[in-house]
C-alpha atoms as a PDB file:
ATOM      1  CA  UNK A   1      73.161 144.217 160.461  1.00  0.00           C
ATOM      2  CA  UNK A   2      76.820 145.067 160.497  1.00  0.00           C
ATOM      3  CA  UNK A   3      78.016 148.010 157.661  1.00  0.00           C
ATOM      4  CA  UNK A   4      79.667 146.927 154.953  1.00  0.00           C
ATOM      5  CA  UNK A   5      81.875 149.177 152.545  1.00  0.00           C
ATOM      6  CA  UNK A   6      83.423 148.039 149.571  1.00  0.00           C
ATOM      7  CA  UNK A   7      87.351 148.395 149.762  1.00  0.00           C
ATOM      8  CA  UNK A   8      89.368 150.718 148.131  1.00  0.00           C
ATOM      9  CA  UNK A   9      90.891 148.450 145.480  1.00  0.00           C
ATOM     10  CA  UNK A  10      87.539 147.223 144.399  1.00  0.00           C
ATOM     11  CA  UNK A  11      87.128 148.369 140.812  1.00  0.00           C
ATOM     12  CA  UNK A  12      84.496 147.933 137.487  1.00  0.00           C
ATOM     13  CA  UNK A  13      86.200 145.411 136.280  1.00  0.00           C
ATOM     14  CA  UNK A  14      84.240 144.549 132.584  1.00  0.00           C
ATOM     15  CA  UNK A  15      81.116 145.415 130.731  1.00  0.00           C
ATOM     16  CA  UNK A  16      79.107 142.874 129.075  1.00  0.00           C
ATOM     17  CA  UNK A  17      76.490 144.477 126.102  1.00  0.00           C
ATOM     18  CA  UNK A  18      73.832 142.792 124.348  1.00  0.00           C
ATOM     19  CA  UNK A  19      73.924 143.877 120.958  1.00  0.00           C
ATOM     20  CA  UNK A  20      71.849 143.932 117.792  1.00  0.00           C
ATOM     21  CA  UNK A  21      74.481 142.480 115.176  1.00  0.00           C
ATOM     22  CA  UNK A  22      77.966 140.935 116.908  1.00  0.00           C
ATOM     23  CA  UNK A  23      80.237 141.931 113.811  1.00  0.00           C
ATOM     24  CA  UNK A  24      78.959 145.982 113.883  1.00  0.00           C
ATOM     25  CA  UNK A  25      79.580 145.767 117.288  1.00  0.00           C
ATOM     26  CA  UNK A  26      82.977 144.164 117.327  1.00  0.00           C
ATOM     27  CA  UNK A  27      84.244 146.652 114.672  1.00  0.00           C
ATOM     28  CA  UNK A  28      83.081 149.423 116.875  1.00  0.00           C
ATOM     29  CA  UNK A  29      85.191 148.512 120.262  1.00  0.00           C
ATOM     30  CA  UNK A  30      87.803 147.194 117.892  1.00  0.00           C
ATOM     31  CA  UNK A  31      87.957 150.010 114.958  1.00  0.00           C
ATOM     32  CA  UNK A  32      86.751 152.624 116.721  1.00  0.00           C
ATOM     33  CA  UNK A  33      88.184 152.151 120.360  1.00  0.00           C
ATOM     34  CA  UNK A  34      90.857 150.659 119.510  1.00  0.00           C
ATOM     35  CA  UNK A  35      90.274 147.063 121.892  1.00  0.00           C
ATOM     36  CA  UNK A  36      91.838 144.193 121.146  1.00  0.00           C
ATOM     37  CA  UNK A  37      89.398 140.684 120.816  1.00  0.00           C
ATOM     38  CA  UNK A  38      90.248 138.357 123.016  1.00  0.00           C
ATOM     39  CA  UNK A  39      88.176 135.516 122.302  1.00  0.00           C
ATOM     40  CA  UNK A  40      84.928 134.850 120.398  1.00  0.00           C
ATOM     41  CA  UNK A  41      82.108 131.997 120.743  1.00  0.00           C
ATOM     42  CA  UNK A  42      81.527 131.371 117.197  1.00  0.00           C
ATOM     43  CA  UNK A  43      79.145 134.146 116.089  1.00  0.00           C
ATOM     44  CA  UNK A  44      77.410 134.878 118.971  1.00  0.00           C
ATOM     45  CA  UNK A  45      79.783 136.189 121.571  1.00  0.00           C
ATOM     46  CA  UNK A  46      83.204 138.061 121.430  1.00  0.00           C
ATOM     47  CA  UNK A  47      85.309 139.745 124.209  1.00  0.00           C
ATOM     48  CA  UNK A  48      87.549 142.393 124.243  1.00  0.00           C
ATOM     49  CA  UNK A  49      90.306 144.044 126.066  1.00  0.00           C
ATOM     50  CA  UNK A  50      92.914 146.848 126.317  1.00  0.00           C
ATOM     51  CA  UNK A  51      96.257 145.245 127.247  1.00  0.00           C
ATOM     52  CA  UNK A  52      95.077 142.171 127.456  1.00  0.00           C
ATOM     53  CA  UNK A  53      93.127 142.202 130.408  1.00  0.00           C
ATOM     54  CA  UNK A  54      90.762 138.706 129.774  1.00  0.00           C
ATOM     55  CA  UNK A  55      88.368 141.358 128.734  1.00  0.00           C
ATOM     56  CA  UNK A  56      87.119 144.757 129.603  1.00  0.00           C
ATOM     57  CA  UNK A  57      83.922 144.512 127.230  1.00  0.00           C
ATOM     58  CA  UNK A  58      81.847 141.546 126.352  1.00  0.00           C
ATOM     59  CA  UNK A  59      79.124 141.445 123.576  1.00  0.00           C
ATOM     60  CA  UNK A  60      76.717 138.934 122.702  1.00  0.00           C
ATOM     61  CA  UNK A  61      73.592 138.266 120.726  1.00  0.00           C
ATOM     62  CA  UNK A  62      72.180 135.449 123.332  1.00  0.00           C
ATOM     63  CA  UNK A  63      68.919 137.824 123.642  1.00  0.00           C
ATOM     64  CA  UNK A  64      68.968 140.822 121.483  1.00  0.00           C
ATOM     65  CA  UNK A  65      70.167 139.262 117.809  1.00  0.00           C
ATOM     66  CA  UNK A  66      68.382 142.222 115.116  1.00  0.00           C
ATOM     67  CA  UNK A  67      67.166 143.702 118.338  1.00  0.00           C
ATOM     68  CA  UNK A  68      66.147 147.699 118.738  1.00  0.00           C
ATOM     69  CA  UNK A  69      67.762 149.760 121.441  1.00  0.00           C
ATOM     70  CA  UNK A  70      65.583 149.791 124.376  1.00  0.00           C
ATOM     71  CA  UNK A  71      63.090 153.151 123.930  1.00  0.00           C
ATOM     72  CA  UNK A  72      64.298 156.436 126.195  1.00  0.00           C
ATOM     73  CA  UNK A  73      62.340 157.104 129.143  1.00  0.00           C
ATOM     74  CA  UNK A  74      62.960 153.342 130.778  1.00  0.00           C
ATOM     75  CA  UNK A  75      65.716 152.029 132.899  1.00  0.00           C
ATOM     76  CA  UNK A  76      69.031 150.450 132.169  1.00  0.00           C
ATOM     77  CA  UNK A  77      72.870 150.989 131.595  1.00  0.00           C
ATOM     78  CA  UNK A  78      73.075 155.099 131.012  1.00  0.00           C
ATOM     79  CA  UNK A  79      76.505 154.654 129.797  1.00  0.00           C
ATOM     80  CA  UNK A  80      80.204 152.703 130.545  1.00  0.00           C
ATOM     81  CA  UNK A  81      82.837 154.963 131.154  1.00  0.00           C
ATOM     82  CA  UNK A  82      86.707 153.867 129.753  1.00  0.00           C
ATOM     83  CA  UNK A  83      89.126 156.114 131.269  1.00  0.00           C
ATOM     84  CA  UNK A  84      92.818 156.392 130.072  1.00  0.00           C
ATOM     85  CA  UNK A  85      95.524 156.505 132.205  1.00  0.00           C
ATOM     86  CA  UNK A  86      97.238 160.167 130.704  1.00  0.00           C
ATOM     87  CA  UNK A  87      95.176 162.977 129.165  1.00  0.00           C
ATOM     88  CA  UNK A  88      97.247 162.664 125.820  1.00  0.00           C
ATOM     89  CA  UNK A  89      95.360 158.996 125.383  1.00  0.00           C
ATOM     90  CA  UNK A  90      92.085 160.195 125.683  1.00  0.00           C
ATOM     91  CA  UNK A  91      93.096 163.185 122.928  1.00  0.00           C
ATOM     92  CA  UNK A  92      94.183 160.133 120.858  1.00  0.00           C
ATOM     93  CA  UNK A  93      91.159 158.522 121.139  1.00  0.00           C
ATOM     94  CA  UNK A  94      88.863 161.754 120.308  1.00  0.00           C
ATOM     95  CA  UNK A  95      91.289 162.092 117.134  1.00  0.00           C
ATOM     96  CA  UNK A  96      90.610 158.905 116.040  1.00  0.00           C
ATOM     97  CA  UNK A  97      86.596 159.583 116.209  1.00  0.00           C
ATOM     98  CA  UNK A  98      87.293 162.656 114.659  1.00  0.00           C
ATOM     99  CA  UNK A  99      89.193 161.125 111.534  1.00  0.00           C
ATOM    100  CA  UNK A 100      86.108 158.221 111.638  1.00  0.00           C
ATOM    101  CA  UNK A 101      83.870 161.053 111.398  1.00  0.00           C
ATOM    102  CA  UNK A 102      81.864 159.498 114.484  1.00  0.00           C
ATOM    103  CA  UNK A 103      79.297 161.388 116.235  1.00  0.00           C
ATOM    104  CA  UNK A 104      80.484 163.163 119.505  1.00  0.00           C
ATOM    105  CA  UNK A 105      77.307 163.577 121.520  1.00  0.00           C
ATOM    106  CA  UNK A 106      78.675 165.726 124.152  1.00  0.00           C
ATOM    107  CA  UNK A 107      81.799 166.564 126.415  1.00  0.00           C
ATOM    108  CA  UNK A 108      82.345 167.823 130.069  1.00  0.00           C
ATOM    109  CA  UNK A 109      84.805 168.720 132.238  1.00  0.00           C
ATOM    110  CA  UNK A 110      83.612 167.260 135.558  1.00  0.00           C
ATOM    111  CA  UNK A 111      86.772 169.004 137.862  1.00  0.00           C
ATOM    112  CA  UNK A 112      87.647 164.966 138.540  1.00  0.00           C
ATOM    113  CA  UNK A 113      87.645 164.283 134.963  1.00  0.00           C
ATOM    114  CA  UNK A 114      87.270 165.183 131.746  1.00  0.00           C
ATOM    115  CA  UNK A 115      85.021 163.317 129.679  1.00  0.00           C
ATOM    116  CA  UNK A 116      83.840 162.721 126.136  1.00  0.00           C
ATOM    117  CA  UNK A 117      79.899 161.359 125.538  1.00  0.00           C
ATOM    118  CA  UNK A 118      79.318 158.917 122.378  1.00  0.00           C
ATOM    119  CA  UNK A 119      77.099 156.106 121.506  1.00  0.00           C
ATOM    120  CA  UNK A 120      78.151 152.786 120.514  1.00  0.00           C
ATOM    121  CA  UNK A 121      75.862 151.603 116.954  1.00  0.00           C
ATOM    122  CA  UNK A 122      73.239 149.856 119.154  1.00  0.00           C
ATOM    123  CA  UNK A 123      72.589 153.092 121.390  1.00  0.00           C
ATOM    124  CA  UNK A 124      74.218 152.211 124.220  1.00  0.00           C
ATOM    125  CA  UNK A 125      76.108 155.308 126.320  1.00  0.00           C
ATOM    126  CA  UNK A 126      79.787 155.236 126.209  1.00  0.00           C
ATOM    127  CA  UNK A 127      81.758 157.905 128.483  1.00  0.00           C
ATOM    128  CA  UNK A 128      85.812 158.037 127.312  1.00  0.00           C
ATOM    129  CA  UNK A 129      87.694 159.890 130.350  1.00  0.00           C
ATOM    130  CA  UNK A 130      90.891 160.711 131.897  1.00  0.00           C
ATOM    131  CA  UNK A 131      90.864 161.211 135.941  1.00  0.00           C
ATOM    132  CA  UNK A 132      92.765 164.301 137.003  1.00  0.00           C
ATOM    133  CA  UNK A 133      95.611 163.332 140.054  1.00  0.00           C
ATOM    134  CA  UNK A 134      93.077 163.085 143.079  1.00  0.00           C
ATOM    135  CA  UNK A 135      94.838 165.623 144.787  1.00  0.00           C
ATOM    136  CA  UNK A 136      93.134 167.418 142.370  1.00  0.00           C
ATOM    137  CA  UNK A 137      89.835 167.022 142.651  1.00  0.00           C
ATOM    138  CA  UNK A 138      87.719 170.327 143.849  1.00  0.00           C
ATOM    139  CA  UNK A 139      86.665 169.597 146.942  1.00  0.00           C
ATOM    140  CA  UNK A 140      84.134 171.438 149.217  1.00  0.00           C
ATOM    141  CA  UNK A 141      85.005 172.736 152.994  1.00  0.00           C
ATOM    142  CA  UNK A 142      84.123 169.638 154.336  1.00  0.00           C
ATOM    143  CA  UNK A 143      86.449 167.432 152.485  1.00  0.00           C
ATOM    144  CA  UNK A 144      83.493 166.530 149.952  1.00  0.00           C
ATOM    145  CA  UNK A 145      83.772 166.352 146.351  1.00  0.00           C
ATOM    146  CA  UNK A 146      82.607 168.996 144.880  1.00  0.00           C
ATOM    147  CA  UNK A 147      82.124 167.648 141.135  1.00  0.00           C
ATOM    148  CA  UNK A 148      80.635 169.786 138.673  1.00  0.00           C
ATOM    149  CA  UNK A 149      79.745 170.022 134.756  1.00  0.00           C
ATOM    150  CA  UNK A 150      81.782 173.037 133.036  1.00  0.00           C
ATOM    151  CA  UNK A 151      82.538 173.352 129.069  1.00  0.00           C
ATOM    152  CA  UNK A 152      85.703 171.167 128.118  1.00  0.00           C
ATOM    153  CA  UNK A 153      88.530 172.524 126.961  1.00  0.00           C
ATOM    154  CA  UNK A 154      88.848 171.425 123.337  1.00  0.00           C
ATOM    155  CA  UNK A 155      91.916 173.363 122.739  1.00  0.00           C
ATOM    156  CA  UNK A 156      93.428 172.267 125.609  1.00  0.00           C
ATOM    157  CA  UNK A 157      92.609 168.738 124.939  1.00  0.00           C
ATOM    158  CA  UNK A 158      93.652 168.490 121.635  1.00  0.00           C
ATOM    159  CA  UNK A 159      96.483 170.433 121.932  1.00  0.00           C
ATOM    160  CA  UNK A 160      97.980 167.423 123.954  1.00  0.00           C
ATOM    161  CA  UNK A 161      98.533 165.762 120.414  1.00  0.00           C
ATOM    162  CA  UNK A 162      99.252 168.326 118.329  1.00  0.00           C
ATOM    163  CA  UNK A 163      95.763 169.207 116.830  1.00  0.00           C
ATOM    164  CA  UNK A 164      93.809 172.268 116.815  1.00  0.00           C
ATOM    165  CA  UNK A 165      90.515 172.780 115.750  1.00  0.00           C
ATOM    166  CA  UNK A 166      91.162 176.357 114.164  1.00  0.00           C
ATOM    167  CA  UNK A 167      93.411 175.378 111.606  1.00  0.00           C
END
């Protein structure tokens, strides 16, 4: 059998989430995130997108209406990443969680990216991002990446809008 390897351009291009309650979730991608809906099937089903894509996230309630998160320790979606195209749009985005008062589980700096670690209302993982130029990505002898998981710079981060967290 002949190798095959996905092109280049090939990309992620939507998630689709089975949620608990369709309105909590649609005010978290909407409120919190800051996507746009798209289009809704009645009040089971709504999709949403940033710049009106047809949609970058769809949620529905076909299986999982008043359902639980599924328990730790089995398999499934660890998290979706959304990545913004300049560094000052992800700081934008932490701000806005910030003002929300929503919990931040965790951030990295990944050399490739930089990356903030939430969860949407129904547990599922959500990674928001901004990818460094690829030129500069750390890269081992051999041309590898050579991706790694360092503290993120806050300051840095937040400086990019004008907000510190020492005031």
């Amino acid at each position: 059998m002949q190798e095959f390897i996905a092109p280049a351009g090939t990309r992620v291009g939507h998630v689709h989430l089975k949620v608990a309650d369709l309105e909590r979730a649609v005010g978290f991608y909407r409120d919190y995130l800051g996507f746009e809906v798209v289009a809704r099937y009645g009040d089971q089903a709504a999709f949403l997108s940033a710049g009106g894509y047809h949609h970058h996230i769809g949620l529905n309630t076909w299986e999982s209406k008043n359902g639980s998160p599924p328990p730790r320790g089995t398999t499934g979606l660890f998290h979706t990443a959304f990545n913004y195209p300049e560094r000052r749009d992800l700081a934008r985005a932490v701000v806005r969680l910030m003002e929300l008062h929503y919990p931040i589980g965790g951030s990295s700096d990944h050399g490739t990216h930089e990356a903030i670690y939430l969860a949407d209302p129904d547990g599922n993982g959500i990674e928001l991002a901004w990818d460094r130029a690829l030129e500069d990505w750390p890269r081992q002898e051999d041309g590898s990446l050579d991706m790694y998981t360092h503290p993120l710079d806050w300051d840095g981060l937040l400086a990019e809008v004008g907000v510190s967290l020492t005031r």
